[in-house]
Protein backbone atom coordinates (compact mmCIF):
# COMPACT_ATOMS: atom_id res chain seq x y z
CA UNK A 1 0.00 0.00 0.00
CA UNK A 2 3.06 2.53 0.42
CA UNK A 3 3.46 2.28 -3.52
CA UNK A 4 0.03 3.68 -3.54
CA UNK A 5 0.12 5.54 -1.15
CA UNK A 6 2.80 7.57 -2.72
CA UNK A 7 1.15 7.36 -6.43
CA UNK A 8 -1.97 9.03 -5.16
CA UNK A 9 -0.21 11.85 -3.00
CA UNK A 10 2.23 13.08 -6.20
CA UNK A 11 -1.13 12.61 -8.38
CA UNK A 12 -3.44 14.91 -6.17
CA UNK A 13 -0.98 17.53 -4.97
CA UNK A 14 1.46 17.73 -7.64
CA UNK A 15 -1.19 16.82 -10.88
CA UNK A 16 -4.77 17.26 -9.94
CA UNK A 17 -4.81 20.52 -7.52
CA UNK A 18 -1.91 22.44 -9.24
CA UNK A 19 -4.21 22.07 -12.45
CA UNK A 20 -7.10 23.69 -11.31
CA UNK A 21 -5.55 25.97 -8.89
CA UNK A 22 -3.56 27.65 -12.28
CA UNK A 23 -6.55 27.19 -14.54
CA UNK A 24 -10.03 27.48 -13.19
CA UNK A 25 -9.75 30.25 -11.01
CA UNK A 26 -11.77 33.52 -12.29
CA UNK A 27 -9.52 36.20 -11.34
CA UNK A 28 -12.60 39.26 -13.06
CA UNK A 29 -15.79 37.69 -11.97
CA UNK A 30 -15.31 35.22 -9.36
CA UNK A 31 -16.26 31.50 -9.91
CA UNK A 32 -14.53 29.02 -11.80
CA UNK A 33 -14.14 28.11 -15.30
CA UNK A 34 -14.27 24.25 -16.08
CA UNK A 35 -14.56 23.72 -19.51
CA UNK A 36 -10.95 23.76 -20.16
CA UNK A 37 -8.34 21.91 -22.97
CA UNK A 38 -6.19 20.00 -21.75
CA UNK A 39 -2.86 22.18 -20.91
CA UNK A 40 -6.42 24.22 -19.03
CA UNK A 41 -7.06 27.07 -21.95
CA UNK A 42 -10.60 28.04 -21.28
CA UNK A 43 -13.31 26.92 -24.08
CA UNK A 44 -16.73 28.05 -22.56
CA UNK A 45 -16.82 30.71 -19.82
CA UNK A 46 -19.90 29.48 -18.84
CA UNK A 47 -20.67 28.46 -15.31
CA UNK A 48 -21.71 25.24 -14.26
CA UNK A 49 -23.06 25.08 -10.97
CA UNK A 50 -23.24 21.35 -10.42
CA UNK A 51 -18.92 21.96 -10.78
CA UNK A 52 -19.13 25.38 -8.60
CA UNK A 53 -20.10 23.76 -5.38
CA UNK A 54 -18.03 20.59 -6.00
CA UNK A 55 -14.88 22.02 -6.88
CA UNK A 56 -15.87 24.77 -3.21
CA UNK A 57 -17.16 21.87 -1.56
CA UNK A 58 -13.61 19.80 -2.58
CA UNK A 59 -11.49 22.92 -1.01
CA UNK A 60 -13.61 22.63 1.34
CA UNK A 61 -12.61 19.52 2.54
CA UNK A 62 -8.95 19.50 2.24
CA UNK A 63 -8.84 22.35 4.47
CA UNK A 64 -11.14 20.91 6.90
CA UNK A 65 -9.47 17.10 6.94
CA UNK A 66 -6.33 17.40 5.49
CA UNK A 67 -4.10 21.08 6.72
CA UNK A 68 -5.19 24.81 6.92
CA UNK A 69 -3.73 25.78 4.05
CA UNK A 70 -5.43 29.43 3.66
CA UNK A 71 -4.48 29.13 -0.27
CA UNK A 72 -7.53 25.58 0.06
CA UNK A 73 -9.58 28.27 1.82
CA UNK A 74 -9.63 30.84 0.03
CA UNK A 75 -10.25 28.44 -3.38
CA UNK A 76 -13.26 27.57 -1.72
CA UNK A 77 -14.56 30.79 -0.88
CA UNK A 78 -14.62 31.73 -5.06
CA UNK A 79 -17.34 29.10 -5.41
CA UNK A 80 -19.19 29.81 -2.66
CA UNK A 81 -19.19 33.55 -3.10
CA UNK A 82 -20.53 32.93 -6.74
CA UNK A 83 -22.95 30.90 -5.83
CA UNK A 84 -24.40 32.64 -3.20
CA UNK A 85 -24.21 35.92 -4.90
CA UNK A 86 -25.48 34.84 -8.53
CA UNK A 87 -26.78 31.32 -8.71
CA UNK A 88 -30.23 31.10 -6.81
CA UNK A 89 -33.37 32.58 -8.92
CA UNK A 90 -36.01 34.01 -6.83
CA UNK A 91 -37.92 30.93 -6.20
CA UNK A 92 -34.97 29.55 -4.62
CA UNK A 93 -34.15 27.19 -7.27
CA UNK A 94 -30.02 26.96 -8.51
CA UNK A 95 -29.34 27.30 -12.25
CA UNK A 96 -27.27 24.51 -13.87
CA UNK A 97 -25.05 27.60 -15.72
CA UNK A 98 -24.47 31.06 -15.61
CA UNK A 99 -22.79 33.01 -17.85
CA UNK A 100 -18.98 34.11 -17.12
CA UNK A 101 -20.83 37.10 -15.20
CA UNK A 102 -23.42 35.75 -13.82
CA UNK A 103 -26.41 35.63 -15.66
CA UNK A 104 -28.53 33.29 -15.59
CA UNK A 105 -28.30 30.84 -18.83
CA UNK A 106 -30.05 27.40 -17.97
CA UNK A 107 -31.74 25.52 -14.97
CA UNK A 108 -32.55 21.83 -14.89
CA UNK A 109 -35.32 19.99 -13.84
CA UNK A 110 -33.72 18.26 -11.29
CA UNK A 111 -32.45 18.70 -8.08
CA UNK A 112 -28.68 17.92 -8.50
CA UNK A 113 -26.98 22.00 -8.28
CA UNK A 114 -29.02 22.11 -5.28
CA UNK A 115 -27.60 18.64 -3.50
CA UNK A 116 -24.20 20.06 -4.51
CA UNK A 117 -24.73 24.07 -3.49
CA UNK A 118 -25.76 22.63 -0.17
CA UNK A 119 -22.94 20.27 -0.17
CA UNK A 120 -20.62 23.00 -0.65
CA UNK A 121 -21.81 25.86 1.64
CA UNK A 122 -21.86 22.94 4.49
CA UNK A 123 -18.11 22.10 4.23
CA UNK A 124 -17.48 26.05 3.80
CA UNK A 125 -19.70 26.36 7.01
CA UNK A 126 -17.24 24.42 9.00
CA UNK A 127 -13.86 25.76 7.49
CA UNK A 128 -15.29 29.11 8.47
CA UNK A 129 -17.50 28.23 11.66
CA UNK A 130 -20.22 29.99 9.95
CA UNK A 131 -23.55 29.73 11.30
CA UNK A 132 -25.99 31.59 8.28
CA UNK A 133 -24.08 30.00 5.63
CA UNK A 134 -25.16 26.45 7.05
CA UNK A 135 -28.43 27.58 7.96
CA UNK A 136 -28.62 28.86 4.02
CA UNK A 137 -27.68 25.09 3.38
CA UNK A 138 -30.21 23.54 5.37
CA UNK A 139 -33.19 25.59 4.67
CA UNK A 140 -32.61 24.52 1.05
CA UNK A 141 -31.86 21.20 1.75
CA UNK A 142 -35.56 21.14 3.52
CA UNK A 143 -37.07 22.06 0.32
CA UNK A 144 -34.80 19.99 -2.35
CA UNK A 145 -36.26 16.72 0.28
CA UNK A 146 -40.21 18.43 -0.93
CA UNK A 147 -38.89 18.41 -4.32
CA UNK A 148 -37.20 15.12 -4.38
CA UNK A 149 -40.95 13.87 -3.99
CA UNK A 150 -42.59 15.45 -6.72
CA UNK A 151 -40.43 16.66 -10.04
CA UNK A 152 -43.64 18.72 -10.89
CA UNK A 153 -42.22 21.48 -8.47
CA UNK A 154 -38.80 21.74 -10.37
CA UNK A 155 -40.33 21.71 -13.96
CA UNK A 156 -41.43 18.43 -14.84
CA UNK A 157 -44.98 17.72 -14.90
CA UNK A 158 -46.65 13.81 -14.12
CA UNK A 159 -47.55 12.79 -17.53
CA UNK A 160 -49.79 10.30 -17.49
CA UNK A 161 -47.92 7.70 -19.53
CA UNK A 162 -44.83 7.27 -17.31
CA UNK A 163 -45.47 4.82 -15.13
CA UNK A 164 -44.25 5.64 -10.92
CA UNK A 165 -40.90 4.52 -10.56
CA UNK A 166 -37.83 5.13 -8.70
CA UNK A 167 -34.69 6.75 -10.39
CA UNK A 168 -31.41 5.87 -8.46
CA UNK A 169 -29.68 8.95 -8.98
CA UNK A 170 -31.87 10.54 -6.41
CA UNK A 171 -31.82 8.57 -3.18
CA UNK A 172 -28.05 8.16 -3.60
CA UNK A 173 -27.19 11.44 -4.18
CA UNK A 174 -29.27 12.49 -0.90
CA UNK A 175 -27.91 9.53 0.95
CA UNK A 176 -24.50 10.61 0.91
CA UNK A 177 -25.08 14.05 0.67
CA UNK A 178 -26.38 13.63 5.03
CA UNK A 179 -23.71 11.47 5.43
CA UNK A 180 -21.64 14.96 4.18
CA UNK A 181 -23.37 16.79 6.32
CA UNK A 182 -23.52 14.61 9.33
CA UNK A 183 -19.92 14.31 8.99
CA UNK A 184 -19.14 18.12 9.50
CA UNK A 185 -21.61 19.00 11.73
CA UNK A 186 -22.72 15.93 13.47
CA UNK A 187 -25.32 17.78 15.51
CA UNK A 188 -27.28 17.85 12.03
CA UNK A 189 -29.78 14.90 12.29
CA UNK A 190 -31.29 13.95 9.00
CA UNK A 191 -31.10 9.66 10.32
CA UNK A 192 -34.95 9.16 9.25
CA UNK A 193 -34.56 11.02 5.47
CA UNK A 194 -31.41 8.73 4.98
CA UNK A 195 -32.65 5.46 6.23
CA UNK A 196 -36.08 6.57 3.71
CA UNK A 197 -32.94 7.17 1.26
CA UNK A 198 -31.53 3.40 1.94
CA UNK A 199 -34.77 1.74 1.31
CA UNK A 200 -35.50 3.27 -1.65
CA UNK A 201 -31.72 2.55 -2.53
CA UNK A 202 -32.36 -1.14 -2.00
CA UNK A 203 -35.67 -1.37 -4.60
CA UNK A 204 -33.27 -1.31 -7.23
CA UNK A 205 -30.77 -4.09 -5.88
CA UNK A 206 -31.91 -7.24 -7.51
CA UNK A 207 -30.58 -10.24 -6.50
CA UNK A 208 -32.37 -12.34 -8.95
CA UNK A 209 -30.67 -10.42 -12.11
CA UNK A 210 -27.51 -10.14 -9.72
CA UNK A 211 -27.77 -6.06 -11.15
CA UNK A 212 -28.58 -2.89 -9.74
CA UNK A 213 -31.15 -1.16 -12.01
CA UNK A 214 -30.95 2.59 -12.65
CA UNK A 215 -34.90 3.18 -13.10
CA UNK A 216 -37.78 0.52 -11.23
CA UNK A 217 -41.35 0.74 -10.12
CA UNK A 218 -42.15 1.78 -6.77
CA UNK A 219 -41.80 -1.48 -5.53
CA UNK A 220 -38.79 -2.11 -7.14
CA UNK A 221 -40.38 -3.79 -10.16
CA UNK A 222 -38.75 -3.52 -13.36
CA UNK A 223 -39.76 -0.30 -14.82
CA UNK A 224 -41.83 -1.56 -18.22
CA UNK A 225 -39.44 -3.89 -20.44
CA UNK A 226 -38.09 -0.81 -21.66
CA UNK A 227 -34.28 0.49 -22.32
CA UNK A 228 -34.74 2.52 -19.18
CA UNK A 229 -35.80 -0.46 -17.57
CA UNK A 230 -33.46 -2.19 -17.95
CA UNK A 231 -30.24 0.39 -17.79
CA UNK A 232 -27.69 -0.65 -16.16
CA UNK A 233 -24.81 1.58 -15.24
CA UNK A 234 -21.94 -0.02 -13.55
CA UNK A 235 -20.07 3.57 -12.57
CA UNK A 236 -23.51 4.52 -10.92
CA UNK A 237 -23.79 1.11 -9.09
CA UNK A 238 -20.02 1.19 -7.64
CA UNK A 239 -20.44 4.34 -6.29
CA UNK A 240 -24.06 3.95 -4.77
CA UNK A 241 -22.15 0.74 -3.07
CA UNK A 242 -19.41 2.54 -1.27
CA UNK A 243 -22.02 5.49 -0.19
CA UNK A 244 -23.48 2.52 1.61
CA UNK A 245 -20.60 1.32 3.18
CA UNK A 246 -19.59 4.90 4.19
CA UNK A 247 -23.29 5.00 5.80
CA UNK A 248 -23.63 2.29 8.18
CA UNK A 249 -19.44 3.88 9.26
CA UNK A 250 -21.12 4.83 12.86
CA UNK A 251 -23.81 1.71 12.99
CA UNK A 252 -22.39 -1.37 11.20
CA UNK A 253 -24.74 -3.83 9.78
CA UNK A 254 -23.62 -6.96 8.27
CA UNK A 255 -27.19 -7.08 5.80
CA UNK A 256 -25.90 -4.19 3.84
CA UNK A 257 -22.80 -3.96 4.26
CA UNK A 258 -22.57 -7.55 2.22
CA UNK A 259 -25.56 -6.13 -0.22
CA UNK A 260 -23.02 -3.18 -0.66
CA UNK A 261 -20.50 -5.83 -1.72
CA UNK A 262 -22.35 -7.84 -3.78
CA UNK A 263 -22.89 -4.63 -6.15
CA UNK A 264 -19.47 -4.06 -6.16
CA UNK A 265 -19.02 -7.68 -7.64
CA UNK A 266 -21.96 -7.60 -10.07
CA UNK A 267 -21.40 -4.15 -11.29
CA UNK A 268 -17.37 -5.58 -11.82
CA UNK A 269 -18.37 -8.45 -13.45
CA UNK A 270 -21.22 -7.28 -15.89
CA UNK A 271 -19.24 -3.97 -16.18
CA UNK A 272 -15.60 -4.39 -17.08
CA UNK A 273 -14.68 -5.03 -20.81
CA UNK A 274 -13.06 -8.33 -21.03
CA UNK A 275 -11.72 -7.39 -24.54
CA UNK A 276 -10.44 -4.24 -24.03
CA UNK A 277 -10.57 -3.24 -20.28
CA UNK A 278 -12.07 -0.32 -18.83
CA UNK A 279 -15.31 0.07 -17.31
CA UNK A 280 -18.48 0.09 -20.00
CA UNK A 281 -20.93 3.70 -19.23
CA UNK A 282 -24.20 2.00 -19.95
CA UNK A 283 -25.47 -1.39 -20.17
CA UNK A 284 -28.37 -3.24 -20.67
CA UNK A 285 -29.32 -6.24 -18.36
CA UNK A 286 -31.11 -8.13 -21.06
CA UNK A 287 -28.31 -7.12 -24.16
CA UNK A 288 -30.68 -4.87 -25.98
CA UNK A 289 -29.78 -2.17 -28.02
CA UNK A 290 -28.86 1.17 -25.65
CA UNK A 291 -30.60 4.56 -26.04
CA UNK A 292 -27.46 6.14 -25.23
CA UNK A 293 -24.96 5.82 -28.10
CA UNK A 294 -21.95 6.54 -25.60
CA UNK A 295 -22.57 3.14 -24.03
CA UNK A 296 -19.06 1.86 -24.83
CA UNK A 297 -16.72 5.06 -24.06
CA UNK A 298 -14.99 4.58 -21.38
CA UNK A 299 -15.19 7.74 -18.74
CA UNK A 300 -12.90 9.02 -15.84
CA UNK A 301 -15.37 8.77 -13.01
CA UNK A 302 -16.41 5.17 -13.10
CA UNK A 303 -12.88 4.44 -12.50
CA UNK A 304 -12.35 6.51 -9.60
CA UNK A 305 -15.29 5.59 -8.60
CA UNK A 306 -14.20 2.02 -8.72
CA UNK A 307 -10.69 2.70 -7.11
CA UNK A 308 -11.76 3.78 -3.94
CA UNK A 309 -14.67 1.03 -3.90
CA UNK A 310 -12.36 -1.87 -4.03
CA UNK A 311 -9.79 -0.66 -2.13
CA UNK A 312 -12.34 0.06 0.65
CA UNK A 313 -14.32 -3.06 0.09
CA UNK A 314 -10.82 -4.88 0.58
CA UNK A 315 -10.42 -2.89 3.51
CA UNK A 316 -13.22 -4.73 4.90
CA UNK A 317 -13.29 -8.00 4.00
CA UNK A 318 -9.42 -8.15 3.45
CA UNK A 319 -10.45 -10.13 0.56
CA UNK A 320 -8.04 -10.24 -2.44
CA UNK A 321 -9.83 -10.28 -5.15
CA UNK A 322 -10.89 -7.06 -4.21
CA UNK A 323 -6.91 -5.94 -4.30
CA UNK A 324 -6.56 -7.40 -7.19
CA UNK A 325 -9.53 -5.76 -9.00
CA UNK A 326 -8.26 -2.78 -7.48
CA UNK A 327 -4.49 -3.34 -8.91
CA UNK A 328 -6.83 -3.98 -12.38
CA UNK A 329 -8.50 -0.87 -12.23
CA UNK A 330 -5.88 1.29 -11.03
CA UNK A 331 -3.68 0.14 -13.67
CA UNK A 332 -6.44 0.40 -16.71
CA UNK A 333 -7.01 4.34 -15.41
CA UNK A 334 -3.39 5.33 -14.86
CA UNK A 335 -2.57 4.29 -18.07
CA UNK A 336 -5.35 5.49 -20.37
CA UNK A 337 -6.67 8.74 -18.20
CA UNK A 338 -3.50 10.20 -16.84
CA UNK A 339 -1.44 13.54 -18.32
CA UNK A 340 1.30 13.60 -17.14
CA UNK A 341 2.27 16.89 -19.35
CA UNK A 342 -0.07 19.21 -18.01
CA UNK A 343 -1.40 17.20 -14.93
CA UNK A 344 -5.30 16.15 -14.10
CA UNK A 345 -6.58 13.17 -15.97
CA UNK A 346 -8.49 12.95 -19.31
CA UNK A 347 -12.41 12.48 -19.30
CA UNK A 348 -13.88 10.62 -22.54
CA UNK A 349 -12.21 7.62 -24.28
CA UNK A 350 -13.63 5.64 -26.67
CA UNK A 351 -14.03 1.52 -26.08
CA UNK A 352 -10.32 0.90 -27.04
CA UNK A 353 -8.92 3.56 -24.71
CA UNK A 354 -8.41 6.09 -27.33
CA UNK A 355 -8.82 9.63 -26.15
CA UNK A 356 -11.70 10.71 -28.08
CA UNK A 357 -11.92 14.96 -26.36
CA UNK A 358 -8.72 16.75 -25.38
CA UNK A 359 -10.56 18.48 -22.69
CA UNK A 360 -10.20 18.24 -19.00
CA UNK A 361 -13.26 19.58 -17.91
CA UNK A 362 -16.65 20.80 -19.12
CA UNK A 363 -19.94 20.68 -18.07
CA UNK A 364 -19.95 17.97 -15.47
CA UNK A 365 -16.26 17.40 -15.06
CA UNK A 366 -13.79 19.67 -12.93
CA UNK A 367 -12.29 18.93 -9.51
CA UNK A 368 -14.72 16.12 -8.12
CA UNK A 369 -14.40 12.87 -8.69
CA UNK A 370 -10.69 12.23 -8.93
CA UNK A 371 -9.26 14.45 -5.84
CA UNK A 372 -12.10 12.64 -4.19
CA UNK A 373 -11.16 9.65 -5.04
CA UNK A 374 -7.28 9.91 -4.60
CA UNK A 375 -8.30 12.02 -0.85
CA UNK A 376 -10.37 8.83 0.46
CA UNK A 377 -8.14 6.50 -0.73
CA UNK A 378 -4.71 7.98 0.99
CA UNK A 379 -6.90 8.31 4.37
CA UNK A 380 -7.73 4.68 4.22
CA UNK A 381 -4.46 4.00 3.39
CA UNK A 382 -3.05 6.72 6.29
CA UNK A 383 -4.89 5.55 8.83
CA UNK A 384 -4.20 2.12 8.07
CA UNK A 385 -7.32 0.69 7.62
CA UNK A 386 -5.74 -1.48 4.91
């Protein structure tokens, strides 16, 4: 583990934050730009607020668990600043861009810039013992739970021929956005929303089809014999597992801690190309033809995503196939993602491993899922846990 150990700490403090410390920051109007080439020349000054509060909330974080380094601080404090001053309309809602100034220039109908603009003012809250700004965090968070319920409040009405289902992208993203919260200001007590979050986290863990489905029924039915029925996304999966594991930290329990293991091992085994290596985006549990013609490319975050998964599931289980899928992955991803010219990884590659964009960040890629991945996995490894 020392050989990774070191590998990790050269790749997030000499690659991955010297990159978007010298490129992102927006030295006239605040914010950060994160649609950049890859030696970090700026393509679209736009403003992506799902990146603002991760790259803040990231800052965040290393100043909080790592060193007060005022230079993390103060990183943090351009996102949150921006946010706060530009990118709520008046209904309370958070835009998915701004322009370079500002302006509002597209909002979703989902809930995701407000799970990560409350993710990001609480881990500002506690580098800055800041009282309003988590209040600010919470009082959204109480509505984004009202929203989570009913899309018709952010935009998207109840047609009548979807049938009621349950999209996994939700309940995860909640699930581990209290476990954020709880973990900076434990006084915070959202335990009944999150356990609501595990169950409805669980309808789409099927044993029978050994899978975890992105879209079921409310009862965790498949969702019509449809492609987004049966979509599959191994990244997705991985990551939902270790939010699991991360979740039941403070209360173990052996039920899902072992369901959180068996979707590591599916989503491994349905999800890694056996030809060519890498992690597939999209899959289909029944082989059908994919909606989304990306299905093959093989994406940055997956593998991160899978990194810190394995090496944690090993952690637990000191199990070796788990460090050897781990040794797999980290291997595939060092080798096909990595720049070691200009420093962060690469985001899109085709099947093969071909770099098919010379970007290194855009609309939902900047400082996220990488330094995440690379932070968690030297504190297992630092606090020897491995």
């Amino acid at each position: 583990m020392n050989k990774y150990l070191k590998i990790y700490k050269k790749e997030l403090f000499e690659s991955v934050i010297p990159f978007w410390l010298k490129h992102s920051v927006d030295e006239k109007y605040g914010g950060y730009f994160t649609c950049l080439t890859e030696n970090g020349t700026v393509y679209d000054t736009k403003k992506y607020m799902w990146l603002q509060g991760r790259q803040s909330w990231f800052f965040s974080k290393m100043y909080n668990t790592v060193e007060k380094n005022p230079e993390w601080l103060k990183m943090a404090k351009i996102g949150v600043d921006f946010m706060r001053k530009y990118g709520r309309t008046p209904d309370g809602r958070v835009c998915f861009s701004l322009t370079r100034e500002g302006l509002p220039y597209n909002i979703q109908r989902k809930i995701f810039s407000e799970c990560f603009y409350i993710m990001a003012l609480s881990e500002y809250a506690k580098a800055t013992n800041n009282d309003s700004i988590l209040k600010e965090a919470l009082d959204l968070f109480d509505k984004v739970l009202i929203w989570s319920k009913d899309s018709s409040l952010v935009g998207r009405p109840k047609l009548s021929g979807v049938p009621a289902g349950s999209s996994l992208s939700i309940p995860m993203t909640l699930l581990n956005l209290i476990y954020e919260i709880r973990e900076s200001h434990p006084e915070v007590d959202y335990k009944d929303v999150a356990n609501s979050c595990l169950q409805e986290i669980l309808l789409h863990v099927r044993e029978d089809l050994q899978a975890v489905l992105e879209n079921v029924g409310t009862d965790g039915s498949l969702l019509l014999d449809s492609p987004e029925g049966r979509l599959l996304n191994p990244g997705h999966a991985i990551e939902t597992a270790w939010f699991l594991i991360h979740y039941i930290e403070k209360e173990p329990n052996e039920k899902i801690k072992n369901l959180a293991l068996k979707m590591i091992d599916w989503s491994m085994e349905k999800g890694w190309d056996k030809k060519y290596g890498g992690l597939f985006y999209f899959m289909d549990i029944k082989n059908m033809p994919l909606m989304q013609l990306e299905w093959s490319m093989k994406l940055w975050w997956p593998h991160t995503e899978a990194i810190y998964a394995l090496l944690l599931a090993y952690s637990i289980t000191k199990n070796k196939k788990y460090l050897k899928q781990f040794k797999m992955v980290h291997d595939w991803a060092f080798t096909h993602f990595q720049d070691k010219k200009y420093g962060d990884w690469y985001a899109y590659l085709d099947r093969q491993g071909n770099k098919t964009h010379n970007s290194k960040g855009g609309a939902y890629k900047a400082c996220f899922h990488l330094p995440r991945c690379l932070l968690y996995s030297i504190n297992l490894i630092e606090n020897k846990l491995i």
